[in-house]
Protein backbone atom coordinates (compact mmCIF):
# COMPACT_ATOMS: atom_id res chain seq x y z
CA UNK A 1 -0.55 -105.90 83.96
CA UNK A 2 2.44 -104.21 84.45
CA UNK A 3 3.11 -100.59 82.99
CA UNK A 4 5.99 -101.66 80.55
CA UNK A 5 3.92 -103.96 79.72
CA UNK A 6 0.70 -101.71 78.93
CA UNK A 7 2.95 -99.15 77.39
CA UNK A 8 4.14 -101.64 74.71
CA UNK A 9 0.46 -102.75 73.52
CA UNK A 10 -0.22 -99.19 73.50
CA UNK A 11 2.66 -98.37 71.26
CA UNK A 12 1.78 -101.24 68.89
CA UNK A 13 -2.03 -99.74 68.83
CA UNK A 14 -0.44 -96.80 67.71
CA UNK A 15 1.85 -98.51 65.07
CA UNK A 16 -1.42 -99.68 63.74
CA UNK A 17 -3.21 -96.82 63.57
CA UNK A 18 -0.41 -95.12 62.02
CA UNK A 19 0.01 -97.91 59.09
CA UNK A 20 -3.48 -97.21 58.24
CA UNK A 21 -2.92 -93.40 57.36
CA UNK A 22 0.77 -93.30 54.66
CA UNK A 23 1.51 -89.99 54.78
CA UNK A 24 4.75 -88.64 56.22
CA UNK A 25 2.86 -85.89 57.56
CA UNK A 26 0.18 -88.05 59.12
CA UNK A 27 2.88 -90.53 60.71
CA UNK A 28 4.51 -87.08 61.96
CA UNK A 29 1.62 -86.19 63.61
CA UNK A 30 0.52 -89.50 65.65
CA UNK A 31 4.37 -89.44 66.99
CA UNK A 32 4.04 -85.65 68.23
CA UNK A 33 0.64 -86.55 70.00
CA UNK A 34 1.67 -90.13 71.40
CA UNK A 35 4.50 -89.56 73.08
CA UNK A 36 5.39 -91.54 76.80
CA UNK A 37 3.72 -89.23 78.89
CA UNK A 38 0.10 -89.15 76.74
CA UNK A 39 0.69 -92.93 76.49
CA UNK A 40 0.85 -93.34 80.41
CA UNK A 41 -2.19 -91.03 80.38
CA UNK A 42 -4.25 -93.62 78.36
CA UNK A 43 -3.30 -96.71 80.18
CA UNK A 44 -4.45 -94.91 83.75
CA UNK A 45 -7.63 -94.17 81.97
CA UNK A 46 -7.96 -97.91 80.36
CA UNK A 47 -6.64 -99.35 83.73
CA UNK A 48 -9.18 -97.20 85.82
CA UNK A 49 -12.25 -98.07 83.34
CA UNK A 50 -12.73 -94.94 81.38
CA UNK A 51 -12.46 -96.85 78.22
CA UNK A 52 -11.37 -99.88 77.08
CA UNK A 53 -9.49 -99.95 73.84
CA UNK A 54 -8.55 -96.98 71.52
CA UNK A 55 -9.67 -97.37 67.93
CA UNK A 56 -9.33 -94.91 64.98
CA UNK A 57 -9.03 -91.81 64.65
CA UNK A 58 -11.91 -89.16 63.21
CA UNK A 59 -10.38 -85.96 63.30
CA UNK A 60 -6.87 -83.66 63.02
CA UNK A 61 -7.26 -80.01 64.55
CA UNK A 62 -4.82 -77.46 65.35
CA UNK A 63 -4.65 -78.15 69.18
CA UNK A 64 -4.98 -81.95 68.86
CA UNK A 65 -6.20 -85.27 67.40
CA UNK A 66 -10.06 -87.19 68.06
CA UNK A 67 -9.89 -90.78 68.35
CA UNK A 68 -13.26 -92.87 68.91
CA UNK A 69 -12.41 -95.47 71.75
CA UNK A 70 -15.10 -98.41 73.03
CA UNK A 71 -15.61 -98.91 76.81
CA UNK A 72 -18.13 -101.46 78.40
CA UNK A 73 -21.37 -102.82 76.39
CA UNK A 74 -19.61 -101.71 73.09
CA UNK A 75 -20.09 -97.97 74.35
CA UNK A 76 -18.14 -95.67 71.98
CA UNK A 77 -16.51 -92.35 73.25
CA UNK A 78 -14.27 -89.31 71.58
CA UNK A 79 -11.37 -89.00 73.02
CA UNK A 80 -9.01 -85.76 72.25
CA UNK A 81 -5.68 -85.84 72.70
CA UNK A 82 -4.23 -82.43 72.81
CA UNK A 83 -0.46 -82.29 71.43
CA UNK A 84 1.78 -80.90 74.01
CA UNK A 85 4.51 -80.34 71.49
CA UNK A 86 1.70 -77.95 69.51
CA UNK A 87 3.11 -74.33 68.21
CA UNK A 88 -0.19 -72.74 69.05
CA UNK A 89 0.36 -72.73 72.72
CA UNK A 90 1.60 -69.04 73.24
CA UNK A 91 -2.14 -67.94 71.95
CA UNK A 92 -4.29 -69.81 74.36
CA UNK A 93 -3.24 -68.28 76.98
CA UNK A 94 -5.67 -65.02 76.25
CA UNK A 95 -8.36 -67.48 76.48
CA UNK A 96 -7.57 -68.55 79.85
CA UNK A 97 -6.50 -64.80 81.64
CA UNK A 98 -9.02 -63.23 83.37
CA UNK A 99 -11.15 -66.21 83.74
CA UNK A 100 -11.81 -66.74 87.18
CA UNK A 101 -11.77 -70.21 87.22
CA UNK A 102 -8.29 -70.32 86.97
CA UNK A 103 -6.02 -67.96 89.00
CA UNK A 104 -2.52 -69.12 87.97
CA UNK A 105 -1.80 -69.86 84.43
CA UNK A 106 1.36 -72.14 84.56
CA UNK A 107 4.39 -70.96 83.20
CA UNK A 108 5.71 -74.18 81.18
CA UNK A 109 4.63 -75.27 77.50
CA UNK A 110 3.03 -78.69 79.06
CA UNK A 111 1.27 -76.79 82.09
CA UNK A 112 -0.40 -74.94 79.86
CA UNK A 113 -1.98 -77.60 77.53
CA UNK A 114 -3.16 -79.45 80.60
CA UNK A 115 -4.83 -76.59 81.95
CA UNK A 116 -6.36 -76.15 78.44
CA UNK A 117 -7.83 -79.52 78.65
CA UNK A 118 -8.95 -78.59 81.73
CA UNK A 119 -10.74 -75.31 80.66
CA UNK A 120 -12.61 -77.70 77.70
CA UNK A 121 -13.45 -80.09 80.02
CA UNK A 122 -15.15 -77.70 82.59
CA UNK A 123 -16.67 -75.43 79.85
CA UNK A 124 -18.14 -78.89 78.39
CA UNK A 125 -19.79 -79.72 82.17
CA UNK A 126 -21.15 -76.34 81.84
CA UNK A 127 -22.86 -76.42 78.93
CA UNK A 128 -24.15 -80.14 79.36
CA UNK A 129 -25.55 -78.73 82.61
CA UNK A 130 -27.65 -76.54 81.00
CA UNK A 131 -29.33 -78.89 78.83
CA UNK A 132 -27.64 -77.44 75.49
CA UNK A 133 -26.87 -80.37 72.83
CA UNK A 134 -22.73 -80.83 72.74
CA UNK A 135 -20.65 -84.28 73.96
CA UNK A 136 -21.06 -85.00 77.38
CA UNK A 137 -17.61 -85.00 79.18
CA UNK A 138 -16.55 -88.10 81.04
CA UNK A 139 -12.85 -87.56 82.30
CA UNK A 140 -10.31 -85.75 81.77
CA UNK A 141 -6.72 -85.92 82.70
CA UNK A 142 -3.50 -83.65 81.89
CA UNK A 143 -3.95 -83.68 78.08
CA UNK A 144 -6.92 -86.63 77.19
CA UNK A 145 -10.50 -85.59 77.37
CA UNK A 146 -13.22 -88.31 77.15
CA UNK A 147 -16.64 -87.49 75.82
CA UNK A 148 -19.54 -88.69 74.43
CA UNK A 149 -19.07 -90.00 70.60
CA UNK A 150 -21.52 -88.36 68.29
CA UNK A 151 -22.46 -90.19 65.19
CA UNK A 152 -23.08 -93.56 64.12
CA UNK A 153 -20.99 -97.14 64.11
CA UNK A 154 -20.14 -96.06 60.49
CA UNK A 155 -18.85 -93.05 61.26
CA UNK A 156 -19.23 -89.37 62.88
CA UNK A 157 -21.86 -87.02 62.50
CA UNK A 158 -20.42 -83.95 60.00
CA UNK A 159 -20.09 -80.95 60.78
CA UNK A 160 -22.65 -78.06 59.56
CA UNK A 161 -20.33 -77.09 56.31
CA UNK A 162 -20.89 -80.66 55.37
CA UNK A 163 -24.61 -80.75 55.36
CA UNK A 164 -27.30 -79.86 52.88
CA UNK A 165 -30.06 -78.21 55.09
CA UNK A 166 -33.93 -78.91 54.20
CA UNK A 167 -34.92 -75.85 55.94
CA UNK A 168 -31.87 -73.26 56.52
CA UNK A 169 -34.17 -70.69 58.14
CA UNK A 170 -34.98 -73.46 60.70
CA UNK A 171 -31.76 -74.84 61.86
CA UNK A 172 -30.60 -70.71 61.81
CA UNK A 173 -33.34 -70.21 64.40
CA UNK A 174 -32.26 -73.66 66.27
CA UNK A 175 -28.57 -72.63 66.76
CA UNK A 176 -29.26 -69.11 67.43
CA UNK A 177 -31.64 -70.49 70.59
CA UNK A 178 -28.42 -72.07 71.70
CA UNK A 179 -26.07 -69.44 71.18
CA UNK A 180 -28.85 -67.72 73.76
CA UNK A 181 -28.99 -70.50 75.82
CA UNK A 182 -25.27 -70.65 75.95
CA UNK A 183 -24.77 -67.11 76.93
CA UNK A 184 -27.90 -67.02 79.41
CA UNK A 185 -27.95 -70.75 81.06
CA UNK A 186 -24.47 -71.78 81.16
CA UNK A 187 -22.66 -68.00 81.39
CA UNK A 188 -20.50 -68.37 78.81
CA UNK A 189 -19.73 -67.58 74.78
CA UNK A 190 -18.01 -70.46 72.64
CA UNK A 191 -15.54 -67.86 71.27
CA UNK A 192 -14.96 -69.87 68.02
CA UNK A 193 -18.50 -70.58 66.46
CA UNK A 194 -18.32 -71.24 62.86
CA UNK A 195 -20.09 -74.24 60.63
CA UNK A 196 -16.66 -76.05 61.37
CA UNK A 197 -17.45 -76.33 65.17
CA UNK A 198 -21.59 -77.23 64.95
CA UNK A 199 -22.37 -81.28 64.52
CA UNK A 200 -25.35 -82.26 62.73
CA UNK A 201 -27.01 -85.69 63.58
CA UNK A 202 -30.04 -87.27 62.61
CA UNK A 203 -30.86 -83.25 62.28
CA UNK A 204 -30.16 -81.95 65.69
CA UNK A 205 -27.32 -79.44 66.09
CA UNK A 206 -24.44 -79.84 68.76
CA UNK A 207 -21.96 -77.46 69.71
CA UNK A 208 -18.16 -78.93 69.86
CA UNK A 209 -14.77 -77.76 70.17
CA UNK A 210 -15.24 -75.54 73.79
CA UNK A 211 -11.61 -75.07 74.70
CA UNK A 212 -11.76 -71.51 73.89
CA UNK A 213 -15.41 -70.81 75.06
CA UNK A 214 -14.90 -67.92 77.95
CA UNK A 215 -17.07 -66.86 80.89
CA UNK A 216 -18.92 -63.55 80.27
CA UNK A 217 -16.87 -61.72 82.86
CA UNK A 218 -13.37 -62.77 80.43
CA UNK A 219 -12.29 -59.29 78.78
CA UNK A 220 -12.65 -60.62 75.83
CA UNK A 221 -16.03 -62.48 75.43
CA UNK A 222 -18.46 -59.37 73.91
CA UNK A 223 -15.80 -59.07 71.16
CA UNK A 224 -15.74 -62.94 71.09
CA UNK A 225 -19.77 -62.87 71.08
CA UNK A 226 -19.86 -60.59 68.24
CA UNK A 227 -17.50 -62.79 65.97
CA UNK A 228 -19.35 -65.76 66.60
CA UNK A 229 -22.32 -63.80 65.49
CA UNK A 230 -20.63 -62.73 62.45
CA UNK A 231 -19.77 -66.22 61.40
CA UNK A 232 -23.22 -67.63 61.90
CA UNK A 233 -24.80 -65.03 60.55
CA UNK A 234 -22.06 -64.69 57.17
CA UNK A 235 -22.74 -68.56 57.12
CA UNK A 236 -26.74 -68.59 57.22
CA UNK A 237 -26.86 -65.75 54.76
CA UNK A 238 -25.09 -67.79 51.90
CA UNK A 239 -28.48 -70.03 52.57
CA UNK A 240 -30.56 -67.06 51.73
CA UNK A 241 -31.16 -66.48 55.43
CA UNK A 242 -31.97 -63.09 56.24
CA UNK A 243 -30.17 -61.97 59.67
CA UNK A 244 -29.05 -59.10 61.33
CA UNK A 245 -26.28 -59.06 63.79
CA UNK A 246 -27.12 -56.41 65.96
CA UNK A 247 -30.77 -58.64 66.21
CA UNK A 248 -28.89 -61.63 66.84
CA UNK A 249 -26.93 -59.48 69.73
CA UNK A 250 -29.45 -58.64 71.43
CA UNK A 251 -31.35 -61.37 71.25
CA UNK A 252 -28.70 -63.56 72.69
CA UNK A 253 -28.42 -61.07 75.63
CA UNK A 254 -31.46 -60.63 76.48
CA UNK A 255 -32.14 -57.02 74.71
CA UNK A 256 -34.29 -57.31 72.68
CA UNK A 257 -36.60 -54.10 72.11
């Protein structure tokens, strides 16, 4: 198949999954993350096997847009699609400086998404690695990252600010092992922890959303640590969870007394 020719079914995909959504703003939106360049991205990964077709999309974000795609034997995948022509660029760069996985931060609006995706990608490998629950990451190139789809044929597991707990003090003590687990086994802190980044399926807990997760040598990842503390802990205690955050600190470190 020739690449005009794979660019136009991909366009009319994307005329189809735009019909399906009538806001302006919505339509806005699947233009500013489909554009040529993103669209020659997808065919390379459909042509090369990542996936086979793209089908609907299951989430809007600040940096970018999840789509669940199906590859061989009906497998289904997330993929994010970063938006290069994004605002928020300028502020992921403190994210990336001082990590020493990447030495030169590129200069240029686009470079800088791509190494983004890159930094997700990587951070995801890491904490897969180490055994902690979160998608599994299959490819990534410039600004599409595969992964693992989490949730059912109906539709994606919710996020933690969407679920009614059975046993609060439980899943606190589950997601605070990983937090540990994240810090100790896979060296780094997610940097952006909330009940809007945490999955829930079939009651296990998965950590999503990594772009931003640094390496504990980044300048900023104790003051990162603490904030993601904060936010579990603010969260957990509107469940009548008692926590302390200098308890969860050290815990997660490695201190405790």
């Amino acid at each position: 198949m020739k690449e005009e020719e794979m660019d136009r079914i991909l366009e009319n995909k994307i005329d189809s999954l735009k019909k399906k959504d009538k806001s302006v703003e919505d339509r806005k939106t699947y233009d500013e993350v489909f554009d040529r360049n993103t669209l020659l991205t997808l065919y390379k990964m459909i042509t090369s096997g990542v996936f086979e077709t793209l089908n609907y999309p299951i989430s809007t974000g600040k940096e970018g847009n999840v789509f669940v795609a199906t590859g061989k034997n009906k497998e289904m995948f997330a993929v994010k699609i970063y938006r290069v022509s994004t605002s928020t660029y300028k502020n992921l760069t403190k994210y990336i400086a001082g990590d020493p996985r990447f030495r030169n931060i590129p200069r240029d609006h686009r470079g800088v998404i791509y190494l983004w995706a890159q930094k997700e990608y990587k951070n995801l490998k890491r904490i897969f690695s180490a055994k902690i629950a979160s998608p599994c990451p299959k490819r990534q190139i410039k600004n599409v990252l595969v992964m693992s789809y989490i949730g059912s044929e109906e539709q994606p597991a919710p996020m933690l600010k969407d679920v009614t707990l059975s046993n609060p003090k439980k899943s606190y003590k589950i997601i605070l092992k990983m937090m540990r687990d994240l810090y100790q086994k896979a060296g780094l802190i997610h940097g952006d922890l909330s009940e809007y980044n945490i999955l829930v399926q079939n009651g296990k807990c998965y950590f999503i959303d990594v772009g931003q997760s640094v390496v504990l040598e980044h300048p900023l990842a104790q003051e990162l640590l603490e904030r993601d503390v904060a936010n579990i802990s603010r969260y957990f205690k509107k469940l009548g969870v008692k926590s302390k955050e200098i308890d969860m600190l050290n815990y997660i470190r490695g201190e405790e007394k």
